[in-house]
C-alpha atoms as a PDB file:
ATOM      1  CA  UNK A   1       0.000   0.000   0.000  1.00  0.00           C
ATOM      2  CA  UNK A   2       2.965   2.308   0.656  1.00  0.00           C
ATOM      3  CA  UNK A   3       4.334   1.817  -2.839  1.00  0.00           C
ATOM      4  CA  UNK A   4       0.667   2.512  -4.092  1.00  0.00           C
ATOM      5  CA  UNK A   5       0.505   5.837  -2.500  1.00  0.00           C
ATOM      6  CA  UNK A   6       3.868   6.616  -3.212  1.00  0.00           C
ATOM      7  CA  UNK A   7       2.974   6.214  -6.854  1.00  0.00           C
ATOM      8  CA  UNK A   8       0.286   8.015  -6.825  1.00  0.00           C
ATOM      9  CA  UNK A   9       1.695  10.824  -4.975  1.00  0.00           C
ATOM     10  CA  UNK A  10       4.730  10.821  -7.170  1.00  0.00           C
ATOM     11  CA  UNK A  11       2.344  10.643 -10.437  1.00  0.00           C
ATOM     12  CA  UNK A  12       0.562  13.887  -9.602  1.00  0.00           C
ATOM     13  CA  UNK A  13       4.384  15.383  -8.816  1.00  0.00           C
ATOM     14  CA  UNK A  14       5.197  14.731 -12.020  1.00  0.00           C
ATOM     15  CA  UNK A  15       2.019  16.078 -13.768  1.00  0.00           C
ATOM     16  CA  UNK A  16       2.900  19.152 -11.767  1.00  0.00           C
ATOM     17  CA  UNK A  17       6.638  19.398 -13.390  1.00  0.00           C
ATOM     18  CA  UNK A  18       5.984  18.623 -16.714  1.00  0.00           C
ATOM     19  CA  UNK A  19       3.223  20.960 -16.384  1.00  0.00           C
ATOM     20  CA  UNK A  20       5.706  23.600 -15.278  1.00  0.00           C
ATOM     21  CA  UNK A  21       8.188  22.879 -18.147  1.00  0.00           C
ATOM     22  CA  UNK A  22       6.001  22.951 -20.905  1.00  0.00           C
ATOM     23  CA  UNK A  23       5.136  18.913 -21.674  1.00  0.00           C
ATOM     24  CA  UNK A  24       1.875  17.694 -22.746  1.00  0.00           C
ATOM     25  CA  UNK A  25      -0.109  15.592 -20.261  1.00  0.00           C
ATOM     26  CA  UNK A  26      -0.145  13.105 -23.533  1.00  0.00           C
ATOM     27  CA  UNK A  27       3.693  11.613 -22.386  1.00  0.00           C
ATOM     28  CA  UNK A  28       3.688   8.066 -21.202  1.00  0.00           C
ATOM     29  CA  UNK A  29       3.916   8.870 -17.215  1.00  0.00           C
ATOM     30  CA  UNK A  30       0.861  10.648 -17.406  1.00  0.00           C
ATOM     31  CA  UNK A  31      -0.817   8.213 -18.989  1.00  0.00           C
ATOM     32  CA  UNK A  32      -3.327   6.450 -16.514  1.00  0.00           C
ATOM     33  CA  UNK A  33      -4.137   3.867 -18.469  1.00  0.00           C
ATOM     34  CA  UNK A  34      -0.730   2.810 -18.402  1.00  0.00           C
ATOM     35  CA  UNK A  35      -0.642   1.831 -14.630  1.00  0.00           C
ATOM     36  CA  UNK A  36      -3.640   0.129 -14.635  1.00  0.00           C
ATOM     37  CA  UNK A  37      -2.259  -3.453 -14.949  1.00  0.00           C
ATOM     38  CA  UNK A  38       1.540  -2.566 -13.870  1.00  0.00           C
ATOM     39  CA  UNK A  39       2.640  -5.255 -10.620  1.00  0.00           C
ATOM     40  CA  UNK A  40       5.405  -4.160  -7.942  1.00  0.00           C
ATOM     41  CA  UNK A  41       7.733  -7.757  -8.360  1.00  0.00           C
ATOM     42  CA  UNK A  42      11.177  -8.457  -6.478  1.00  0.00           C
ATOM     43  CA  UNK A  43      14.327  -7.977  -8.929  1.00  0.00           C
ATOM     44  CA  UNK A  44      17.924  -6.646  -8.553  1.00  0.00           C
ATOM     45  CA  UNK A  45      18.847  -2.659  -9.527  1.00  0.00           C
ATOM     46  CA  UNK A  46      20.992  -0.373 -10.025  1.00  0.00           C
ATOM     47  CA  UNK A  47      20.989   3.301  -9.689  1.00  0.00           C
ATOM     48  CA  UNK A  48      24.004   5.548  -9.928  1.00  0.00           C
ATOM     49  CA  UNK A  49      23.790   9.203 -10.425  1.00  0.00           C
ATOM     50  CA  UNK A  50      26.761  12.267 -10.822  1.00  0.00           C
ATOM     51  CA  UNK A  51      28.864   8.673  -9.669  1.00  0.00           C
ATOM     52  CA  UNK A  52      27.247   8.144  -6.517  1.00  0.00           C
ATOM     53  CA  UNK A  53      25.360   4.756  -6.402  1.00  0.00           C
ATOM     54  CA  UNK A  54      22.326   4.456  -4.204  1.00  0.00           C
ATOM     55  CA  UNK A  55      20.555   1.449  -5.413  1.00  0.00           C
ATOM     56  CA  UNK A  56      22.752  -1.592  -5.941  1.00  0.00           C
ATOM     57  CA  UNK A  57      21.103  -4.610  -5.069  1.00  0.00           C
ATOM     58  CA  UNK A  58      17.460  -5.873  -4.320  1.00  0.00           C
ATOM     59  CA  UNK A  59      14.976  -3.779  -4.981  1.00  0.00           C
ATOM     60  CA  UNK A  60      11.455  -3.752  -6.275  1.00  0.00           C
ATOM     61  CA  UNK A  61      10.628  -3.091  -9.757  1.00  0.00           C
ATOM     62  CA  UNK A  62       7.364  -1.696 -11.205  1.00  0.00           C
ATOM     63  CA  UNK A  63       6.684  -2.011 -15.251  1.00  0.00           C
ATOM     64  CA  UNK A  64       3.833  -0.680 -16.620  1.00  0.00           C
ATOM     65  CA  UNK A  65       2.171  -2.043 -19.488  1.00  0.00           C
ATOM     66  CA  UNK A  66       4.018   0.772 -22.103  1.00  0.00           C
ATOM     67  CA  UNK A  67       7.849  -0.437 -21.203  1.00  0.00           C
ATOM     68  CA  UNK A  68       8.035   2.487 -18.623  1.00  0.00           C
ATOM     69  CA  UNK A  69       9.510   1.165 -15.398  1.00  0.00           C
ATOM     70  CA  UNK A  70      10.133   2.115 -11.669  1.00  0.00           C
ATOM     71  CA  UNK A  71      12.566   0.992  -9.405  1.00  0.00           C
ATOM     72  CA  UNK A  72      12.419   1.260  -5.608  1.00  0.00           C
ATOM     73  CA  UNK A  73      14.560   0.506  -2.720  1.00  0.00           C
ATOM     74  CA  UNK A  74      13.934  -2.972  -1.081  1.00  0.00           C
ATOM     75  CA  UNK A  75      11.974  -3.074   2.373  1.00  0.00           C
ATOM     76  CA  UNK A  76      12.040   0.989   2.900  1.00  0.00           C
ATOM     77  CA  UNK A  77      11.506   4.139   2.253  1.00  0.00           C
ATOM     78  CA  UNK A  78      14.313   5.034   0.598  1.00  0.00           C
ATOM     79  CA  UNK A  79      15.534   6.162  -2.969  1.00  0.00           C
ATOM     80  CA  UNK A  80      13.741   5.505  -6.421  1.00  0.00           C
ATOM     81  CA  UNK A  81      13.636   6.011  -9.547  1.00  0.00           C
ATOM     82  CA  UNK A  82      11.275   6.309 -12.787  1.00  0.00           C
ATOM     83  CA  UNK A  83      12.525   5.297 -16.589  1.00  0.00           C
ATOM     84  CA  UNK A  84       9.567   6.810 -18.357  1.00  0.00           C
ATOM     85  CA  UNK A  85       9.177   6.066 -22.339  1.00  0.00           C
ATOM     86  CA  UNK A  86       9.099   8.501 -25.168  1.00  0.00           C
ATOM     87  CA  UNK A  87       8.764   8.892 -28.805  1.00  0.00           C
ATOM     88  CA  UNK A  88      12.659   9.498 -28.440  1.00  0.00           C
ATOM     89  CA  UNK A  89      13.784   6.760 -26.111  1.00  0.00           C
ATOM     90  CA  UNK A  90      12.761   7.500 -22.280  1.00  0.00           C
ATOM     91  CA  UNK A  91      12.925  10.679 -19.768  1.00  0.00           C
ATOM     92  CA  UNK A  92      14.705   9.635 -16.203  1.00  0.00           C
ATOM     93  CA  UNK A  93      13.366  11.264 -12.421  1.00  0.00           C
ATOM     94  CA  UNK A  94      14.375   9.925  -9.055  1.00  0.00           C
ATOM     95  CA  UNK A  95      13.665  11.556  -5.469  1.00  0.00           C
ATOM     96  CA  UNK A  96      17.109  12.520  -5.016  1.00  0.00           C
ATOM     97  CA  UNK A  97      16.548  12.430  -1.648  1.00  0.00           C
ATOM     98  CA  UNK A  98      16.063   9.373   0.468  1.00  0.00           C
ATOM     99  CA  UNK A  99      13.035  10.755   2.451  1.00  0.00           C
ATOM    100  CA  UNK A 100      11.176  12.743  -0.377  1.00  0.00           C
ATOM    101  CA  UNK A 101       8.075  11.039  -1.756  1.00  0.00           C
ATOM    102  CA  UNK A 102       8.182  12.059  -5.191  1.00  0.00           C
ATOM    103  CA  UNK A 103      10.582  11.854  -7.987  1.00  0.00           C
ATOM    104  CA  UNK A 104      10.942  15.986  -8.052  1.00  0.00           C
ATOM    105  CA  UNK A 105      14.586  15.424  -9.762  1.00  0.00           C
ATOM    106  CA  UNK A 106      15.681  14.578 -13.333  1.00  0.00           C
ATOM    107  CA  UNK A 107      17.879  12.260 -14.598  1.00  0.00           C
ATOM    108  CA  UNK A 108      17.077  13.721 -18.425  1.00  0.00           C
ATOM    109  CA  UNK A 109      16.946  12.184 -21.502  1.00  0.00           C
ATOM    110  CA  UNK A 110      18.245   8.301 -21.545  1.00  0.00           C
ATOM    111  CA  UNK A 111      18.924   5.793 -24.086  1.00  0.00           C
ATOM    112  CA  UNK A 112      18.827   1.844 -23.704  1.00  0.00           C
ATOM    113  CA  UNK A 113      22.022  -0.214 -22.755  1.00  0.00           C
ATOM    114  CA  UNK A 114      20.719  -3.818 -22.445  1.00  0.00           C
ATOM    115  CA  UNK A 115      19.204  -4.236 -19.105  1.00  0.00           C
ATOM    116  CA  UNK A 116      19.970  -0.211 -18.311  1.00  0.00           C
ATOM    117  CA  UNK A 117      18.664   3.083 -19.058  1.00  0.00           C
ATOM    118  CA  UNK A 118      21.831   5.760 -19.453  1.00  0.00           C
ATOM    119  CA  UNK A 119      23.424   8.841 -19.954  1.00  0.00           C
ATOM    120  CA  UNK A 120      26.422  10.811 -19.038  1.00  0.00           C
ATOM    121  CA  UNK A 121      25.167  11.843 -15.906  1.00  0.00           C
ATOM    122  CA  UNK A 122      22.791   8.715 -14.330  1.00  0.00           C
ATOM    123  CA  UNK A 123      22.314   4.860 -15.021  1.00  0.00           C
ATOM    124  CA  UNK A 124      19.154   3.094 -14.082  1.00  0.00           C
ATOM    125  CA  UNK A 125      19.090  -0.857 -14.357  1.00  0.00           C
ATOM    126  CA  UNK A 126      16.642  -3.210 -13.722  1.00  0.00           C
ATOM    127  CA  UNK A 127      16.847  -7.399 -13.638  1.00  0.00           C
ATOM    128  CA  UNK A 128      14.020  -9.759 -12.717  1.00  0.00           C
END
């Protein structure tokens, strides 16, 4: 249930930013009918960002029907992150901070690397 309000808390956060910056509510993370049949399951991630990794191990994963995926820290409130699907590959936000309940920070634009989600600056993975 925490994850669930998390989510939802962190969906209407986002709404909010891309709002702010000039997106269309049409983008994937928006999307409700893409979380309708998405399933929190146990997998292994990584998160590393400016360096600094703060996921790196078990975790719980979250895919949504359209290939967008979130990753959480196992067992607490801690650190996660959103890979979120475009037209142009996929858009990257995380908390940044480990108490903050929505992913307020972004990771910007990332391209696939096998399991991973990339750029220069952050590197989201996720295994099941």
């Amino acid at each position: 249930m925490r994850l669930k309000k998390r989510r939802i808390a962190t969906t209407f956060a986002m709404i909010a930013a891309f709002a702010a910056v000039g997106v269309g509510t049409s983008a994937r993370v928006v999307n409700e009918s893409n979380l309708v049949d998405s399933a929190v399951k146990p997998g292994r991630c990584l998160l590393v960002v400016d360096g600094t990794k703060y996921i790196n191990g078990r975790c719980d994963i979250e895919m949504d029907k359209g290939g967008s995926f979130q990753i959480y820290e196992k067992g607490k409130r801690g650190y996660f992150a959103y890979v979120n699907l475009t037209d142009d590959g996929a858009e990257g936000w995380w908390n940044e901070e480990r108490t903050a309940n929505h992913a307020h920070s972004s990771l910007g634009t990332l391209s696939r690397n096998g399991a991973c989600w990339e750029n220069e600056r952050a590197k989201v993975c996720a295994w099941r």
